[in-house]
C-alpha atoms as a PDB file:
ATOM      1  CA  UNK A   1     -41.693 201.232 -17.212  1.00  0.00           C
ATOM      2  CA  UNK A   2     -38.631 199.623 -16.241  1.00  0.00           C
ATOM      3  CA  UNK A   3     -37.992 198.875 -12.861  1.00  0.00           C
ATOM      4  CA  UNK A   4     -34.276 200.064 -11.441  1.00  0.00           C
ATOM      5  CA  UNK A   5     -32.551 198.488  -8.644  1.00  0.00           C
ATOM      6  CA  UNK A   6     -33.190 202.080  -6.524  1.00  0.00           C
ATOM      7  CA  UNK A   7     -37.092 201.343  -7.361  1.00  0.00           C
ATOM      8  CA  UNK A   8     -36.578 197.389  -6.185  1.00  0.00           C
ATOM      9  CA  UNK A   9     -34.570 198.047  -2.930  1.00  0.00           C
ATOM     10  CA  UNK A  10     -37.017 201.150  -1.982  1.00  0.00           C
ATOM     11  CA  UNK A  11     -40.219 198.197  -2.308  1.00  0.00           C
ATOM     12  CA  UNK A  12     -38.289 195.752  -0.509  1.00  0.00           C
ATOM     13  CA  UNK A  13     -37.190 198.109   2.734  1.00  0.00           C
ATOM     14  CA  UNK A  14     -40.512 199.481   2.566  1.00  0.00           C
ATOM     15  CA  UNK A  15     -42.342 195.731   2.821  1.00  0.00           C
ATOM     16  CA  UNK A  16     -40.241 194.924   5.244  1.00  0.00           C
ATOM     17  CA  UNK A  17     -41.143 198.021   7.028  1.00  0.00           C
ATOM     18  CA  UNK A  18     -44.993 197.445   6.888  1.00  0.00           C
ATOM     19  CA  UNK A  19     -44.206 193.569   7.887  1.00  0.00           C
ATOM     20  CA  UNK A  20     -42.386 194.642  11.039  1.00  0.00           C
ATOM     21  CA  UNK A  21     -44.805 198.145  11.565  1.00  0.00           C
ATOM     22  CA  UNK A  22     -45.739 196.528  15.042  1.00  0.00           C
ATOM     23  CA  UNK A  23     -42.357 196.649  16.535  1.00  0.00           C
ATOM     24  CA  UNK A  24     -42.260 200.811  16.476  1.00  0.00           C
ATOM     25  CA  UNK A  25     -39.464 202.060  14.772  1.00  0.00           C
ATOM     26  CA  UNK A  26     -37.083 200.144  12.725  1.00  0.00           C
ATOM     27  CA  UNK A  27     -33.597 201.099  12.233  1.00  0.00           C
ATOM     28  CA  UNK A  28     -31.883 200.837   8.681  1.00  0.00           C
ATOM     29  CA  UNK A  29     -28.901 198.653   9.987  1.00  0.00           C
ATOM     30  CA  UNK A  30     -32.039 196.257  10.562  1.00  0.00           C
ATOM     31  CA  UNK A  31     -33.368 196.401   7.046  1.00  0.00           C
ATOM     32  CA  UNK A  32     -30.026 196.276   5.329  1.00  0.00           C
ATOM     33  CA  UNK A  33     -29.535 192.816   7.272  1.00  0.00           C
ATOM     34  CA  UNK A  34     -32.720 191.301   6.604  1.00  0.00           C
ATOM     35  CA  UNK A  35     -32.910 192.356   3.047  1.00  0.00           C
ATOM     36  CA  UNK A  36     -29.051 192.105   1.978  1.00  0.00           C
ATOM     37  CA  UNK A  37     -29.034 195.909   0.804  1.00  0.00           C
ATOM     38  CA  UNK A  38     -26.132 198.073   1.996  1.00  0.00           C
ATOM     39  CA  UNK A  39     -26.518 200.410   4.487  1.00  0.00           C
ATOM     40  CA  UNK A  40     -24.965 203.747   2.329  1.00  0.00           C
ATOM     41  CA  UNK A  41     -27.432 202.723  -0.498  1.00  0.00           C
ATOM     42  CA  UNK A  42     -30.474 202.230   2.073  1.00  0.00           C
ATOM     43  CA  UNK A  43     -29.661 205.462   3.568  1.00  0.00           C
ATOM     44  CA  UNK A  44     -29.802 207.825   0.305  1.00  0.00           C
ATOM     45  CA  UNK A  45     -33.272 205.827  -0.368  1.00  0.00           C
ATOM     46  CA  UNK A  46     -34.901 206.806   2.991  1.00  0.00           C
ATOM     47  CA  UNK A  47     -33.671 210.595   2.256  1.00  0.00           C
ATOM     48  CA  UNK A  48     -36.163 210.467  -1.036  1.00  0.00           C
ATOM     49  CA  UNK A  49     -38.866 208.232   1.215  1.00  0.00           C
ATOM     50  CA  UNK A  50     -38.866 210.557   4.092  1.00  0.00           C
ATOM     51  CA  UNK A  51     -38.793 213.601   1.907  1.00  0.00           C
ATOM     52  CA  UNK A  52     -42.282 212.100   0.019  1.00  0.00           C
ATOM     53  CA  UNK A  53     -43.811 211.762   3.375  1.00  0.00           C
ATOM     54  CA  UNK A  54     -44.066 207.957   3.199  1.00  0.00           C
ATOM     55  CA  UNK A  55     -41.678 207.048   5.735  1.00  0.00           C
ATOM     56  CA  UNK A  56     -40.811 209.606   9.585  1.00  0.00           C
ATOM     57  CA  UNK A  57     -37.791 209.105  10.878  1.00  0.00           C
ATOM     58  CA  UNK A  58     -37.355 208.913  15.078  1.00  0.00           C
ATOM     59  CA  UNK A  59     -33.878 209.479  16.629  1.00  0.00           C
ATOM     60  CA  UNK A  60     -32.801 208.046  19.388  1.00  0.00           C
ATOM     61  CA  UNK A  61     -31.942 204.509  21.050  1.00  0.00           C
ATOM     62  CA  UNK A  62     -35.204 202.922  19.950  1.00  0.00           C
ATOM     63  CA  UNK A  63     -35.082 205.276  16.697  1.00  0.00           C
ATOM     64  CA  UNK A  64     -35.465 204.319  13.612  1.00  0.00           C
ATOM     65  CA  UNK A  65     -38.241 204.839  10.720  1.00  0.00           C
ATOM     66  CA  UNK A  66     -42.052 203.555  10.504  1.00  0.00           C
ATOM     67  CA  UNK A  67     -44.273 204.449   7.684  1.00  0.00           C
ATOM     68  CA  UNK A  68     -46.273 207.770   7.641  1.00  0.00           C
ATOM     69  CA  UNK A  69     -49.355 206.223   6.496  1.00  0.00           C
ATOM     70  CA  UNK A  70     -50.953 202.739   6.810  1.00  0.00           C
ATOM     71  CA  UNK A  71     -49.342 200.464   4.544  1.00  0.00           C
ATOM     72  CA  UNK A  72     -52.690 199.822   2.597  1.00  0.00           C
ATOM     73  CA  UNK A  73     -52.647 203.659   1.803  1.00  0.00           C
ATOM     74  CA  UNK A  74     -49.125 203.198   0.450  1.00  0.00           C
ATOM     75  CA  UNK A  75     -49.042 202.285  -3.344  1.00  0.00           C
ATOM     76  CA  UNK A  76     -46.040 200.688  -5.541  1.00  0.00           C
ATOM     77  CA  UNK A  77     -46.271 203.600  -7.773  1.00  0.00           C
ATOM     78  CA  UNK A  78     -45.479 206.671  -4.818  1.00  0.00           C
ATOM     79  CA  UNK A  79     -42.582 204.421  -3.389  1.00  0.00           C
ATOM     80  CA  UNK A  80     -40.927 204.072  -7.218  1.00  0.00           C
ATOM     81  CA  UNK A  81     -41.767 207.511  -8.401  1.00  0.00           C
ATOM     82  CA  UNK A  82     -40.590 208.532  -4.589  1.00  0.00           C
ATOM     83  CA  UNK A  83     -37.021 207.025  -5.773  1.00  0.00           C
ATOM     84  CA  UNK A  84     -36.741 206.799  -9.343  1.00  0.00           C
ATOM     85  CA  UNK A  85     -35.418 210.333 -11.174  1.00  0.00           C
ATOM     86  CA  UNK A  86     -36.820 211.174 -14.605  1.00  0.00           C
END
């Protein structure tokens, strides 16, 4: 299986997620920063994450997203397949 940039970016925001889980919600704009992925591209990845139930969204001015499960719970293979169309 090849991995696509869509696949890449999703595993990167969603480590970075897990890495910063302690700080409650974490707001895109944060990510995108920190991991040098634009914010449009970001956003239509966290529509497929949040629709797979691996990441809630809160709203907000300390909104943002935190993972729906523990992070150990959380395999590569949801996150791509979460992502990645057929």
């Amino acid at each position: 299986m090849k991995l696509t940039n869509k696949g890449r970016y999703a595993v990167m925001a969603m480590a970075d997620l897990a890495s910063n889980a302690n700080n409650g919600p974490i707001s895109l704009s944060e990510i995108s920063l920190r991991q040098n992925i634009s914010l449009p591209y970001l956003e239509q990845i966290f529509i497929k994450l949040k629709d797979n139930k691996l990441v809630r969204s809160s709203r907000g001015a300390t909104g943002g997203y935190i993972l729906e499960k523990p992070a150990s719970e959380i395999r590569l293979s949801n996150i791509i397949y979460a992502v990645d169309e057929e």
